[in-house]
Every structure is written in C-alpha cells, then in structure tokens.
N, C-alpha and C. Protein backbone atom coordinates (compact mmCIF):
# COMPACT_ATOMS: atom_id res chain seq x y z
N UNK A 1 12.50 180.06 15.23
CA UNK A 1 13.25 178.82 15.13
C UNK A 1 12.41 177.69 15.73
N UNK A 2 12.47 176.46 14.74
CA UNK A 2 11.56 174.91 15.37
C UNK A 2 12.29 174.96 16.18
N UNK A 3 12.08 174.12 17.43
CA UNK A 3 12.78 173.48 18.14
C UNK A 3 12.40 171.67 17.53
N UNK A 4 13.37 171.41 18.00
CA UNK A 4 13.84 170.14 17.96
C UNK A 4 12.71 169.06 18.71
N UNK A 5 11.59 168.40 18.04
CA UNK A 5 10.66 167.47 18.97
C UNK A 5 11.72 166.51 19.72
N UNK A 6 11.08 165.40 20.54
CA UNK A 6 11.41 164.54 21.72
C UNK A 6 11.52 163.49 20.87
N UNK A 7 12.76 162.90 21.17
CA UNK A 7 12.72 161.62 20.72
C UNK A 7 11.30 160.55 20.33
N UNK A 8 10.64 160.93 20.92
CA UNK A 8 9.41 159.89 21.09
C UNK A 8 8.22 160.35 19.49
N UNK A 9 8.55 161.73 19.60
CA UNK A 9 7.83 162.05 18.35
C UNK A 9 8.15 161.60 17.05
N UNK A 10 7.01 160.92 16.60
CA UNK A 10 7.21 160.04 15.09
C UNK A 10 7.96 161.23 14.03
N UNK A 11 6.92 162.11 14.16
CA UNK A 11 7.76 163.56 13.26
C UNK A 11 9.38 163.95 13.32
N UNK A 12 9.38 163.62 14.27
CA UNK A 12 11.22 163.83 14.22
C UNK A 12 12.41 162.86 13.42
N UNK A 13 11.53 161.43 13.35
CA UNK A 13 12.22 160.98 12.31
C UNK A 13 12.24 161.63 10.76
N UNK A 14 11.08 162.28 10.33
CA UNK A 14 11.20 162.78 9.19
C UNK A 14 12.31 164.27 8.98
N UNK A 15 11.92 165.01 9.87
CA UNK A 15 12.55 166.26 10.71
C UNK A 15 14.18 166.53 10.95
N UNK A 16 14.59 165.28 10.99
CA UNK A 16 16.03 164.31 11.29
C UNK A 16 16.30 164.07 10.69
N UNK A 17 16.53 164.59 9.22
CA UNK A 17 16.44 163.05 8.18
C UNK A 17 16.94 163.84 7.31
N UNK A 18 18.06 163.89 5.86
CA UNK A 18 18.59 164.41 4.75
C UNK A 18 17.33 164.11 3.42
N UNK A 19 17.29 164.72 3.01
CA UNK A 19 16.45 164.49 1.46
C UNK A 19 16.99 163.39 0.99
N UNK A 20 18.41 163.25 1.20
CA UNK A 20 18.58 162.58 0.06
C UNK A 20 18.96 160.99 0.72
N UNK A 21 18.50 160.77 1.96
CA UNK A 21 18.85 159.49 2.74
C UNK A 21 18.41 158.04 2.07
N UNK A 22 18.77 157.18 1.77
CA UNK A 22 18.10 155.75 1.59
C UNK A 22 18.14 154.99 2.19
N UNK A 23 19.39 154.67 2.92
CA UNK A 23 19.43 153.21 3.96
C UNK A 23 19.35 153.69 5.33
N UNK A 24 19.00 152.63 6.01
CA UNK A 24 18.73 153.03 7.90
C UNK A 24 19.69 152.27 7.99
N UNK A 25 20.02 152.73 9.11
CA UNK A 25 21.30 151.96 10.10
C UNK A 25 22.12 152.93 10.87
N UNK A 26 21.95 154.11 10.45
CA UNK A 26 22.82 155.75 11.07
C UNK A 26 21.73 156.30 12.90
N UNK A 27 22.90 155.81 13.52
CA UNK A 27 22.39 156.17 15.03
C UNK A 27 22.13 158.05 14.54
N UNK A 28 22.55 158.68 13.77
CA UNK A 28 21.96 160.06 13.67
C UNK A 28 22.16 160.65 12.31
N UNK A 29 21.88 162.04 11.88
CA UNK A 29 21.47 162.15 10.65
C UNK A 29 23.27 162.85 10.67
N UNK A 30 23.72 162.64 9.34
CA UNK A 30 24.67 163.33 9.00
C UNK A 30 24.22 165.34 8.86
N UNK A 31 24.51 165.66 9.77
CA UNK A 31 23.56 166.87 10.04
C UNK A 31 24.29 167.91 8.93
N UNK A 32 24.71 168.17 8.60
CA UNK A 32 25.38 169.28 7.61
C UNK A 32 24.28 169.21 6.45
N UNK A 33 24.20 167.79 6.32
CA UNK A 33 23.14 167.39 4.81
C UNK A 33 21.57 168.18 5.22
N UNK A 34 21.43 167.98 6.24
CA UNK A 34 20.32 168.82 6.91
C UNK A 34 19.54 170.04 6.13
N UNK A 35 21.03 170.74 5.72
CA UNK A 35 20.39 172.70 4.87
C UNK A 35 19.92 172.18 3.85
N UNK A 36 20.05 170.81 3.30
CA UNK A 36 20.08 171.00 1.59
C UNK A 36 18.15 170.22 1.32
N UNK A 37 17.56 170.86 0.31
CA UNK A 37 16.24 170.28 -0.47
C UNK A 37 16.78 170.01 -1.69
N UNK A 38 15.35 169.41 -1.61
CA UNK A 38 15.27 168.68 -3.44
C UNK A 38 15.36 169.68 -4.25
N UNK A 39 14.67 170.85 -3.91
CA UNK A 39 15.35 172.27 -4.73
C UNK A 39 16.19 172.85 -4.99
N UNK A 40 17.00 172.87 -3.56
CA UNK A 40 18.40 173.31 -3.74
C UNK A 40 19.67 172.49 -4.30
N UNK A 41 19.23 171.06 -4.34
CA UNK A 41 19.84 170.11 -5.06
C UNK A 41 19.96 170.24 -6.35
N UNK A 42 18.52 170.13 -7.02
CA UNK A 42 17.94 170.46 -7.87
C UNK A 42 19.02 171.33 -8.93
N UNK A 43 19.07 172.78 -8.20
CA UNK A 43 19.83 174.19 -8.96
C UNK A 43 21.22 173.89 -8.98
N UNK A 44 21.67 173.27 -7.74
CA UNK A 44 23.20 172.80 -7.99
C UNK A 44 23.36 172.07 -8.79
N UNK A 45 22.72 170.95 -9.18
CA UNK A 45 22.79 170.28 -10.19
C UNK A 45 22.73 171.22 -11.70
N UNK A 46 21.41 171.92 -12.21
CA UNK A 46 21.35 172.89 -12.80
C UNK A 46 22.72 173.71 -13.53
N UNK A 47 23.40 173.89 -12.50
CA UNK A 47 24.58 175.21 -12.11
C UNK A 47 25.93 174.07 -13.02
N UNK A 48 25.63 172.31 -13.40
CA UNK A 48 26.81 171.95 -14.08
C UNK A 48 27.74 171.24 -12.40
N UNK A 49 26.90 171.33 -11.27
CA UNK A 49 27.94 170.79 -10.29
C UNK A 49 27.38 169.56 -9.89
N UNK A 50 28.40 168.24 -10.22
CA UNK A 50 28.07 166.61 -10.13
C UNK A 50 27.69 166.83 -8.76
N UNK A 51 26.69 165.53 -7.96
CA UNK A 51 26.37 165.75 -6.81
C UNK A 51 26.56 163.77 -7.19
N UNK A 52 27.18 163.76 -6.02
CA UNK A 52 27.37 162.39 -5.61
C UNK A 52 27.27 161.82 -4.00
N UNK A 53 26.85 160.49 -3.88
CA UNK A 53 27.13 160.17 -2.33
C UNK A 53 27.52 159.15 -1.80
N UNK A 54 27.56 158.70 -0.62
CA UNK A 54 28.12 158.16 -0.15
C UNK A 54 26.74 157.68 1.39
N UNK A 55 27.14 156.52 1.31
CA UNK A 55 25.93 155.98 2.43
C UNK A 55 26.67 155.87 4.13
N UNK A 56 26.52 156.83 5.05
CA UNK A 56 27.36 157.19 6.21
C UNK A 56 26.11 156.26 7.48
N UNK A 57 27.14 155.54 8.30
CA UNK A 57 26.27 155.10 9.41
C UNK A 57 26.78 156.13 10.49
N UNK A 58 26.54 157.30 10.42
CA UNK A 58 26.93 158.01 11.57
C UNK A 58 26.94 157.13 13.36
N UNK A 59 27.70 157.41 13.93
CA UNK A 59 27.70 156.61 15.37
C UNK A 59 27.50 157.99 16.69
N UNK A 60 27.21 157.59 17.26
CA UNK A 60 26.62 158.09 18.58
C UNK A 60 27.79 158.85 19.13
N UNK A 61 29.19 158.35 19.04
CA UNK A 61 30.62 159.06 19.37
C UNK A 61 30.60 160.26 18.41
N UNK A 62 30.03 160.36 17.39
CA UNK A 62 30.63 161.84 16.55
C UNK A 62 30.10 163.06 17.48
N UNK A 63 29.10 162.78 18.61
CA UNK A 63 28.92 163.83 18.98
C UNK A 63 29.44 164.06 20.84
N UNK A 64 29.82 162.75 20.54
CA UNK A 64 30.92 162.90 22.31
C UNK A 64 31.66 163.96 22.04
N UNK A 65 31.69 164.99 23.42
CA UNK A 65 33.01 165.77 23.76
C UNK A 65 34.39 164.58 24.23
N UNK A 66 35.58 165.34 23.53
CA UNK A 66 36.72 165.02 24.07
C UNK A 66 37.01 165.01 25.55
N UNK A 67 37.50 164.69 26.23
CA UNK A 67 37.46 164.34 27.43
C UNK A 67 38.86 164.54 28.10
N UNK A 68 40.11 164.00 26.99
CA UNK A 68 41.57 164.16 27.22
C UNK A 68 42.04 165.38 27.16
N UNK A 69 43.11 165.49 27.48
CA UNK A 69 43.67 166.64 27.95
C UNK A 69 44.35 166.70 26.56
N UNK A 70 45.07 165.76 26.15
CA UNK A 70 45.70 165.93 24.87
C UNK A 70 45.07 165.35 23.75
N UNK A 71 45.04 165.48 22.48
CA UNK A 71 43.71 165.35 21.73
C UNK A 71 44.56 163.73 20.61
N UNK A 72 45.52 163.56 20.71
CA UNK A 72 46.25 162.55 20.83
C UNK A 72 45.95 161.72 21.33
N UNK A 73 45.32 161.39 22.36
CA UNK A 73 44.83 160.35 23.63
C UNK A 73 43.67 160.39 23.37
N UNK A 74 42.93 161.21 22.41
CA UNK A 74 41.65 160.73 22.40
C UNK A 74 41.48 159.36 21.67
N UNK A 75 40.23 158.63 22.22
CA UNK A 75 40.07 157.22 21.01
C UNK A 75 38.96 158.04 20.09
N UNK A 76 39.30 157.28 19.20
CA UNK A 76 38.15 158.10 17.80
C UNK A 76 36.96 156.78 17.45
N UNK A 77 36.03 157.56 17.94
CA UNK A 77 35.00 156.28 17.23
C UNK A 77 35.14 155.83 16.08
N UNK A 78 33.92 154.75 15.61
CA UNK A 78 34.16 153.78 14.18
C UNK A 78 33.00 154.34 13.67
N UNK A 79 33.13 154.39 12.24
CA UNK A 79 31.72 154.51 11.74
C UNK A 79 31.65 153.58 10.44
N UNK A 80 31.05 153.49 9.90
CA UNK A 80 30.96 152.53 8.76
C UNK A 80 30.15 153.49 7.84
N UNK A 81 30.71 152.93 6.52
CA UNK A 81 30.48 153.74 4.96
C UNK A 81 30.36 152.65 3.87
N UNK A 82 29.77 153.49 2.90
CA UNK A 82 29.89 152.73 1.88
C UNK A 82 29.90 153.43 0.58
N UNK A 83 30.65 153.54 -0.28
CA UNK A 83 31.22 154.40 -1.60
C UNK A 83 30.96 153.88 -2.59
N UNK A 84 29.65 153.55 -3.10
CA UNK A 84 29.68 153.47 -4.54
C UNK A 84 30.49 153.99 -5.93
N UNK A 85 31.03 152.82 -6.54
CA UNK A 85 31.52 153.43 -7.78
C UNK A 85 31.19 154.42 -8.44
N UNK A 86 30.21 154.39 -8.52
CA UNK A 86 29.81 156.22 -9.62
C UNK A 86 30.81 156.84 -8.84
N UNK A 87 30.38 157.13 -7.43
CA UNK A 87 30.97 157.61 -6.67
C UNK A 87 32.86 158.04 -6.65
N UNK A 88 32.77 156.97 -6.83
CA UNK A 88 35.31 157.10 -6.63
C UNK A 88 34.96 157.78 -8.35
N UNK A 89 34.27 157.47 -9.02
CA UNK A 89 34.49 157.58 -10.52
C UNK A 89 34.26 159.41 -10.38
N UNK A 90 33.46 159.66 -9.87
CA UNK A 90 32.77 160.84 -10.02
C UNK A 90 33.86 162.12 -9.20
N UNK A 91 34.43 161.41 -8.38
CA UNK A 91 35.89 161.94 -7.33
C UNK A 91 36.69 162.22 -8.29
N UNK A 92 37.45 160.99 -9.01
CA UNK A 92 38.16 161.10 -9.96
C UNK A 92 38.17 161.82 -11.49
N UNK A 93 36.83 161.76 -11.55
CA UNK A 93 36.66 163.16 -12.86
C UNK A 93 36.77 163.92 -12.60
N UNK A 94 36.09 164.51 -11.18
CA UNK A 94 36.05 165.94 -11.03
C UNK A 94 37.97 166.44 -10.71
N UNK A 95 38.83 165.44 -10.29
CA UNK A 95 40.09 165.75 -9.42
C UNK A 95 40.62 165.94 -11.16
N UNK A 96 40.83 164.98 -12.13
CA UNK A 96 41.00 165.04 -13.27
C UNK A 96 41.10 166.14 -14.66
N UNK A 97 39.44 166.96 -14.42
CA UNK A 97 39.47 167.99 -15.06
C UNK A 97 39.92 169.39 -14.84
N UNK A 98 40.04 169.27 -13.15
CA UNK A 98 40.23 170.01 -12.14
C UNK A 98 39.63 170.31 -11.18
N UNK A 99 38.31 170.16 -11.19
CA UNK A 99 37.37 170.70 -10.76
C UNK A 99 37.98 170.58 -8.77
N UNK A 100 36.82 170.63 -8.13
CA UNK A 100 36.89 170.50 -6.47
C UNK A 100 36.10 169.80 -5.69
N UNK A 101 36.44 168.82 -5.02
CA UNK A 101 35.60 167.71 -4.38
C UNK A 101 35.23 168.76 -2.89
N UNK A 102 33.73 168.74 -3.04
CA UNK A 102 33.23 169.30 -1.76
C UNK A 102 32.82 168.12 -0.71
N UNK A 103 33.06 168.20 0.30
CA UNK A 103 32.09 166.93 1.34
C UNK A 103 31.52 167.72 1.58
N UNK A 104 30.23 167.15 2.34
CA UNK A 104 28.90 167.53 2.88
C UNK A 104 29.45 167.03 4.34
N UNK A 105 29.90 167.41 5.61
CA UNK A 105 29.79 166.88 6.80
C UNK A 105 30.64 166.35 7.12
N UNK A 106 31.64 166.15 7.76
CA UNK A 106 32.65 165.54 8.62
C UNK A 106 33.13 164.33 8.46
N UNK A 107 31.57 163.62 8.65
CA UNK A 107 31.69 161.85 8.70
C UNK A 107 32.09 161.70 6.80
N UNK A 108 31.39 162.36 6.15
CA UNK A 108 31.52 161.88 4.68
C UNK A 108 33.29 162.09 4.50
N UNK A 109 33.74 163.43 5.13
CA UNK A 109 34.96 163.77 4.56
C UNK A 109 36.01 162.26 5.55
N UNK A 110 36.04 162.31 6.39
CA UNK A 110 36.18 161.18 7.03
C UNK A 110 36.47 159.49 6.48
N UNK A 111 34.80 159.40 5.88
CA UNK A 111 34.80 158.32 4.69
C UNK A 111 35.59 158.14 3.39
N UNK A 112 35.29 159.36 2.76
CA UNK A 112 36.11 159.66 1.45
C UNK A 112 37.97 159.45 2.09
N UNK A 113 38.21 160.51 2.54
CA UNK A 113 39.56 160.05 3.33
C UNK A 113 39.73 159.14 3.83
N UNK A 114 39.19 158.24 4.38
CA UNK A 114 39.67 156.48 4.98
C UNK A 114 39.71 156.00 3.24
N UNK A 115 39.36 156.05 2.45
CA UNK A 115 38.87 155.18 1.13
C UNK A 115 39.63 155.86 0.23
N UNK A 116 40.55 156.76 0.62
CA UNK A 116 41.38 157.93 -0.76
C UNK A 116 42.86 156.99 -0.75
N UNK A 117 43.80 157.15 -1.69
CA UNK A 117 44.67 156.27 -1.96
C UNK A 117 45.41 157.43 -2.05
N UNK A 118 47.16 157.63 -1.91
CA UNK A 118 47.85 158.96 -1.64
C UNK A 118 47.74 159.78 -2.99
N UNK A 119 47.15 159.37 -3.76
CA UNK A 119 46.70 160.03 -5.16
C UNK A 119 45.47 160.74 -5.08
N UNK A 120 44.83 160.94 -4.29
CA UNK A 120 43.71 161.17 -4.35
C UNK A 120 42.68 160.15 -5.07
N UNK A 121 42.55 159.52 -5.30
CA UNK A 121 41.87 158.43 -6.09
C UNK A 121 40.94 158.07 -4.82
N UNK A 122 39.75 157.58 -4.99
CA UNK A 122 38.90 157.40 -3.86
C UNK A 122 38.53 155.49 -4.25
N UNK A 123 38.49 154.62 -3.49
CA UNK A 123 38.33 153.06 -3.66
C UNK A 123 36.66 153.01 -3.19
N UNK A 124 36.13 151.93 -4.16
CA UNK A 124 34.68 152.16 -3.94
C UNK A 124 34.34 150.79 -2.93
N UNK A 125 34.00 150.83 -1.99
CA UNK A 125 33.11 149.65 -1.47
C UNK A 125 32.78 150.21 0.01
N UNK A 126 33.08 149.44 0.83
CA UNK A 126 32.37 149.43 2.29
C UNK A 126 33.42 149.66 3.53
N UNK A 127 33.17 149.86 4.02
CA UNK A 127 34.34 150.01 4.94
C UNK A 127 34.14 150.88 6.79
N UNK A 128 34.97 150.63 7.74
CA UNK A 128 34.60 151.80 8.85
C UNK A 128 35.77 152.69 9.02
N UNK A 129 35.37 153.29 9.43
CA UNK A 129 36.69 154.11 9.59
C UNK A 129 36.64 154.51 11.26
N UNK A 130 38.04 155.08 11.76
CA UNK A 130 38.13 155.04 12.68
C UNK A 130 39.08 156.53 12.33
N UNK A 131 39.24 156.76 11.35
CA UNK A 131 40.10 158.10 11.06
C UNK A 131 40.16 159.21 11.78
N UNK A 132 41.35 159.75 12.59
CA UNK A 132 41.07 160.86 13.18
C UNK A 132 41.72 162.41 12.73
N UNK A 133 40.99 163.15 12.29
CA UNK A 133 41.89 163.85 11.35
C UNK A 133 41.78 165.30 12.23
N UNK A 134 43.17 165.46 12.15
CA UNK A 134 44.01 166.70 13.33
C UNK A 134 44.57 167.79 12.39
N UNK A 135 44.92 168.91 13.31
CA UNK A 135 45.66 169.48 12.82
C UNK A 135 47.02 168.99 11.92
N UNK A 136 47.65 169.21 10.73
CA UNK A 136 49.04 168.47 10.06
C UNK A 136 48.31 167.36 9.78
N UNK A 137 46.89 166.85 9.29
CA UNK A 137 46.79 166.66 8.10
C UNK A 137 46.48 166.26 7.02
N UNK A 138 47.06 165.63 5.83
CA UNK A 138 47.40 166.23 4.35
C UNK A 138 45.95 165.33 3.90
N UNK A 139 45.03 166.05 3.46
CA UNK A 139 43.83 165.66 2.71
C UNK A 139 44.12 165.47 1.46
N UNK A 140 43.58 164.15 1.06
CA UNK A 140 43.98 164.05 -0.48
C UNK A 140 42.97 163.45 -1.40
N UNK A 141 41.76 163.49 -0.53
CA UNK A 141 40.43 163.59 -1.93
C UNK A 141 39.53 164.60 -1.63
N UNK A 142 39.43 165.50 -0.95
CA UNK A 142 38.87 166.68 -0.35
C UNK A 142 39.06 168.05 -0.53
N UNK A 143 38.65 169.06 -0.83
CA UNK A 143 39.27 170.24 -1.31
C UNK A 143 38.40 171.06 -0.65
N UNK A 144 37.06 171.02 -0.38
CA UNK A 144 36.54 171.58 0.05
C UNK A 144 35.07 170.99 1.34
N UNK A 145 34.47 171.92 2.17
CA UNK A 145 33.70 170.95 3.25
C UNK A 145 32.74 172.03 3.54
N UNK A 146 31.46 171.61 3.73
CA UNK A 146 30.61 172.30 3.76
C UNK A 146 29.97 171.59 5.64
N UNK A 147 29.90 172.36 6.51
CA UNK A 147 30.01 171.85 7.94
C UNK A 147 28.84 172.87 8.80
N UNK A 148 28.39 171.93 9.85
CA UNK A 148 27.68 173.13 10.65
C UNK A 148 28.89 174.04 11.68
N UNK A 149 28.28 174.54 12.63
CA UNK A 149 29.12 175.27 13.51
C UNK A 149 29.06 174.36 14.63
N UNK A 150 30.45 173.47 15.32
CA UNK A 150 30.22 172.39 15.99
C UNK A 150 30.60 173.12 17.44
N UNK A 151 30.66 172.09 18.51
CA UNK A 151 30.57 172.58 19.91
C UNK A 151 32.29 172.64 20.28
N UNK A 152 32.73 173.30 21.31
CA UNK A 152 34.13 173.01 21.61
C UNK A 152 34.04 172.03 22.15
N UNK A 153 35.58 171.22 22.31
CA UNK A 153 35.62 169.95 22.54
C UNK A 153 35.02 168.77 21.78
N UNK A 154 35.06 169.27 20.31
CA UNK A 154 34.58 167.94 19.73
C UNK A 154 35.55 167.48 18.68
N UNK A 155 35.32 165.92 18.07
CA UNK A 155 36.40 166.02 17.13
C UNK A 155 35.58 167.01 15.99
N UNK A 156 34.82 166.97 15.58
CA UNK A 156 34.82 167.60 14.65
C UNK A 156 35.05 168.65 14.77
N UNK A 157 35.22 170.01 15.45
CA UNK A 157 35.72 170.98 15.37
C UNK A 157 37.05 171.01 15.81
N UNK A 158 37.76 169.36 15.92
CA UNK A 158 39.39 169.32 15.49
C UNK A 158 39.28 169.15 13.94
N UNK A 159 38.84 168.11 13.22
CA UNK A 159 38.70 168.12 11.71
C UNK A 159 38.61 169.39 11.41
N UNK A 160 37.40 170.70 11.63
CA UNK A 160 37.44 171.68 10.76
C UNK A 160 38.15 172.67 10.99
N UNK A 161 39.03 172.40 11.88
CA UNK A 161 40.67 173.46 12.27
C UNK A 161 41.47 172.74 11.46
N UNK A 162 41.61 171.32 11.18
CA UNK A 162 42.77 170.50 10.48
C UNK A 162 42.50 171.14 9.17
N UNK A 163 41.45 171.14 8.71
CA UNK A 163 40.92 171.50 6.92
C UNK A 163 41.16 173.10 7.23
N UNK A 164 40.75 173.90 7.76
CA UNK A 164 41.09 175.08 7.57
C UNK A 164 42.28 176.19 8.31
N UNK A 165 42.75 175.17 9.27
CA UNK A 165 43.41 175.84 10.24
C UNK A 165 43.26 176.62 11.29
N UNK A 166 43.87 176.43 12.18
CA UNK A 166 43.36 176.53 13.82
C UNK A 166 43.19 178.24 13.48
N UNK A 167 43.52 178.66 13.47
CA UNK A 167 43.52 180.46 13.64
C UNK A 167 42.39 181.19 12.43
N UNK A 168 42.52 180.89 11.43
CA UNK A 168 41.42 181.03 10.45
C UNK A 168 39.79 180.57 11.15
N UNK A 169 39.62 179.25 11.72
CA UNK A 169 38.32 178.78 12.77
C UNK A 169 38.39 179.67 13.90
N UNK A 170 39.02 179.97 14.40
CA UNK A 170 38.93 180.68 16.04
C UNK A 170 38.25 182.22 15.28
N UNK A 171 38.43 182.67 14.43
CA UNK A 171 38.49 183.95 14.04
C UNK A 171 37.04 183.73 13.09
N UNK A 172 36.43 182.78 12.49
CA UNK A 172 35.31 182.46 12.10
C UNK A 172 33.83 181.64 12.68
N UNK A 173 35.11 181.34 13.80
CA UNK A 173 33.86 180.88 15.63
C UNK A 173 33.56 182.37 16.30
N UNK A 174 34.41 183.34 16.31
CA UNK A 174 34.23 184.48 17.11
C UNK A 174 33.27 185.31 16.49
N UNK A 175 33.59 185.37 14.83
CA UNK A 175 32.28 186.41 14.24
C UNK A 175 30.79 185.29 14.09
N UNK A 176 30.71 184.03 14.52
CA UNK A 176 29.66 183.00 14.67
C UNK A 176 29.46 183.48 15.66
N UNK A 177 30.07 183.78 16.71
CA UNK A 177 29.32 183.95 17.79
C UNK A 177 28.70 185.75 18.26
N UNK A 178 29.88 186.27 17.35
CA UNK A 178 29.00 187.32 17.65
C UNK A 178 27.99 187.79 16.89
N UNK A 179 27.68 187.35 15.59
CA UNK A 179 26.20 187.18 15.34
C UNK A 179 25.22 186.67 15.18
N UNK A 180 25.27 185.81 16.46
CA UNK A 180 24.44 185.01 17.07
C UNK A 180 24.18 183.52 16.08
N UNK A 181 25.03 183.17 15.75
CA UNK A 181 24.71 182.12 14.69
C UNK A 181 23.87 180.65 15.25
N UNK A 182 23.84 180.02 14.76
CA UNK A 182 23.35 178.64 15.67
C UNK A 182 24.02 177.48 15.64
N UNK A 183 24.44 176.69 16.59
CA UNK A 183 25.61 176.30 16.66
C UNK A 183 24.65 174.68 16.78
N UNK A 184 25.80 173.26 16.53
CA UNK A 184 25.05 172.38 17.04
C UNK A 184 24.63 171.57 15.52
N UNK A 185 23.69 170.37 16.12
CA UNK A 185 22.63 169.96 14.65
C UNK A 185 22.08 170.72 13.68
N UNK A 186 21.23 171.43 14.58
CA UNK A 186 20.44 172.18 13.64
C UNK A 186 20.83 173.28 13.42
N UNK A 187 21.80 173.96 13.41
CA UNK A 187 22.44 175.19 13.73
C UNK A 187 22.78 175.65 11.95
N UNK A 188 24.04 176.82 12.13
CA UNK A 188 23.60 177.64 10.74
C UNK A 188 25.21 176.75 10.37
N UNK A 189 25.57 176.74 8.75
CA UNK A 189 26.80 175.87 8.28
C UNK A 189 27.50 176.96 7.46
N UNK A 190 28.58 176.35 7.42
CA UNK A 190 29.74 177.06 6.56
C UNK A 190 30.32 176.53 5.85
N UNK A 191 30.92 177.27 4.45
CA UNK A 191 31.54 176.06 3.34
C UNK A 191 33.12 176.51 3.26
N UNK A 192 33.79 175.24 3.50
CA UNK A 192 35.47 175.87 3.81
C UNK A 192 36.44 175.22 2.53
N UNK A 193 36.36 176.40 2.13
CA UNK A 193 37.55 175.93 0.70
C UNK A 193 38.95 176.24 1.07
C-alpha cells in the first residue's frame, strides 16, 4: 500500500485528484471517485451505463468528527455544487425508464438531494447545501451509492446508515473490519443498493 505523500509534495496533487475532475475550488478530493480510471470508466460506459456529473466543492467539515452527543445538535457544514443540465436530464431518463441513479460519494448524493424536487426530478444549476441526511430519511433522486469505509463519528457514516440502515452498516463495518479492509480516503469502497 502507497502511503499518502505530505502535503508539500507537488505529486499529491495529482495522487488526490479523480480522473474525471475539471474545476479547482474543492478544499479535498471527493474521495469515493478516487477507485475509478479512465478504464474503468471507459467499460462502464461500454456495459450501456450513462455516467454523468456533477462539479462538488468538497469543504474541510466533511471530514470533522461529530462532537455532540446527539447527532441532531450537530451543525452540518456547507458545500457548494453545481448540476449541469445533461445532468437533471440524465437523472430523469434514467428514473423514467427505470433504470437506478448511483452517486459516487456522499457529497454528490448530498448535492443531487439538496437539488431533487419530491419527484425525484433533479434542478440543474448551482447551489450549497447544508443537507444533513440521518437516519428516517426519504431519498428521492438516489437509489444507489457507491462510498468508501468512513471513520466513526462522522456524518458520513450517519448518511451511509440513513441509505442503508443502521444494522445492515454495523454488520458490514464488522466484516470490514475483520478483513482488514482500509478505512478512510484512501481506503477500500462499497456500493449500497
């Protein structure tokens, strides 16, 4: 396993970085996007499955631990997005024919959900979100999430108990941990339908 260079190393910006990134402005990399190459893009595409995105300014809070005792009292950071039309269009075909909207990462599912209308319909432009999504609930442009293995005490491993449910995660953190998985940024991911 790489380890992770020092901030200071030029290489780590590349190292840090999604294939498929274009704009700067993200205090960190939407890390889930991390597993995927131009190859593996590539075959999914191949395979008949639309690949669409969304431009995430990840913020420095997605990776604060919770701190409160009750997860209610937590404040939820802001992040800012931006949803290109192809994009809501590409939501809406796939919800349409039937198909299943996967997110890539937390912050995207986050985005898509601040920007989903109770129809599932996704609105295209810019926006931050401050969304904090808990256990109870009801996702309505999202069906599926493809996530690393996050730390306790974070929101995001409240989001991926809300999407899959608290007892289903505890029971898929325990066989993560007992075979040694890698937890964190760079760590190993899971896809939760």
């Amino acid at each position: 396993m790489k380890k992770r260079a020092g901030r200071s190393d030029p290489a780590d910006r590349e190292r840090y970085q999604t294939v498929y990134a274009k704009v700067s402005g993200s205090a960190a990399a939407p890390t889930a996007g991390l597993h995927f190459t131009k190859a593996l893009l590539d075959e999914i595409q191949r395979r008949g499955i639309r690949v669409a995105t969304v431009t995430l300014h990840v913020g420095v809070g997605t990776f604060q631990p919770m701190r409160e005792e009750k997860i209610a009292d937590h404040p939820m950071h802001r992040e800012w997005f931006h949803i290109p039309s192809e994009t809501a269009e590409a939501v809406e075909t796939t919800r349409r024919i039937g198909g299943r909207v996967i997110a890539v990462g937390t912050t995207a599912t986050r985005a898509l959900e601040s920007a989903s209308r109770p129809d599932g319909t996704v609105q295209s432009g810019a926006g931050e979100t401050e969304l904090f999504i808990t256990p109870g609930y009801h996702f309505k442009a999202v069906d599926g999430l493809i996530t690393n293995f996050h730390l306790p005490k974070s929101t995001l491993l409240v989001l991926v108990s809300a999407f899959a449910g608290g007892e289903a995660i505890r029971a898929v953190y325990r066989e993560a941990i007992r075979e040694r998985y890698r937890f964190y940024s760079y760590g190993d991911a899971t896809l939760i339908l």
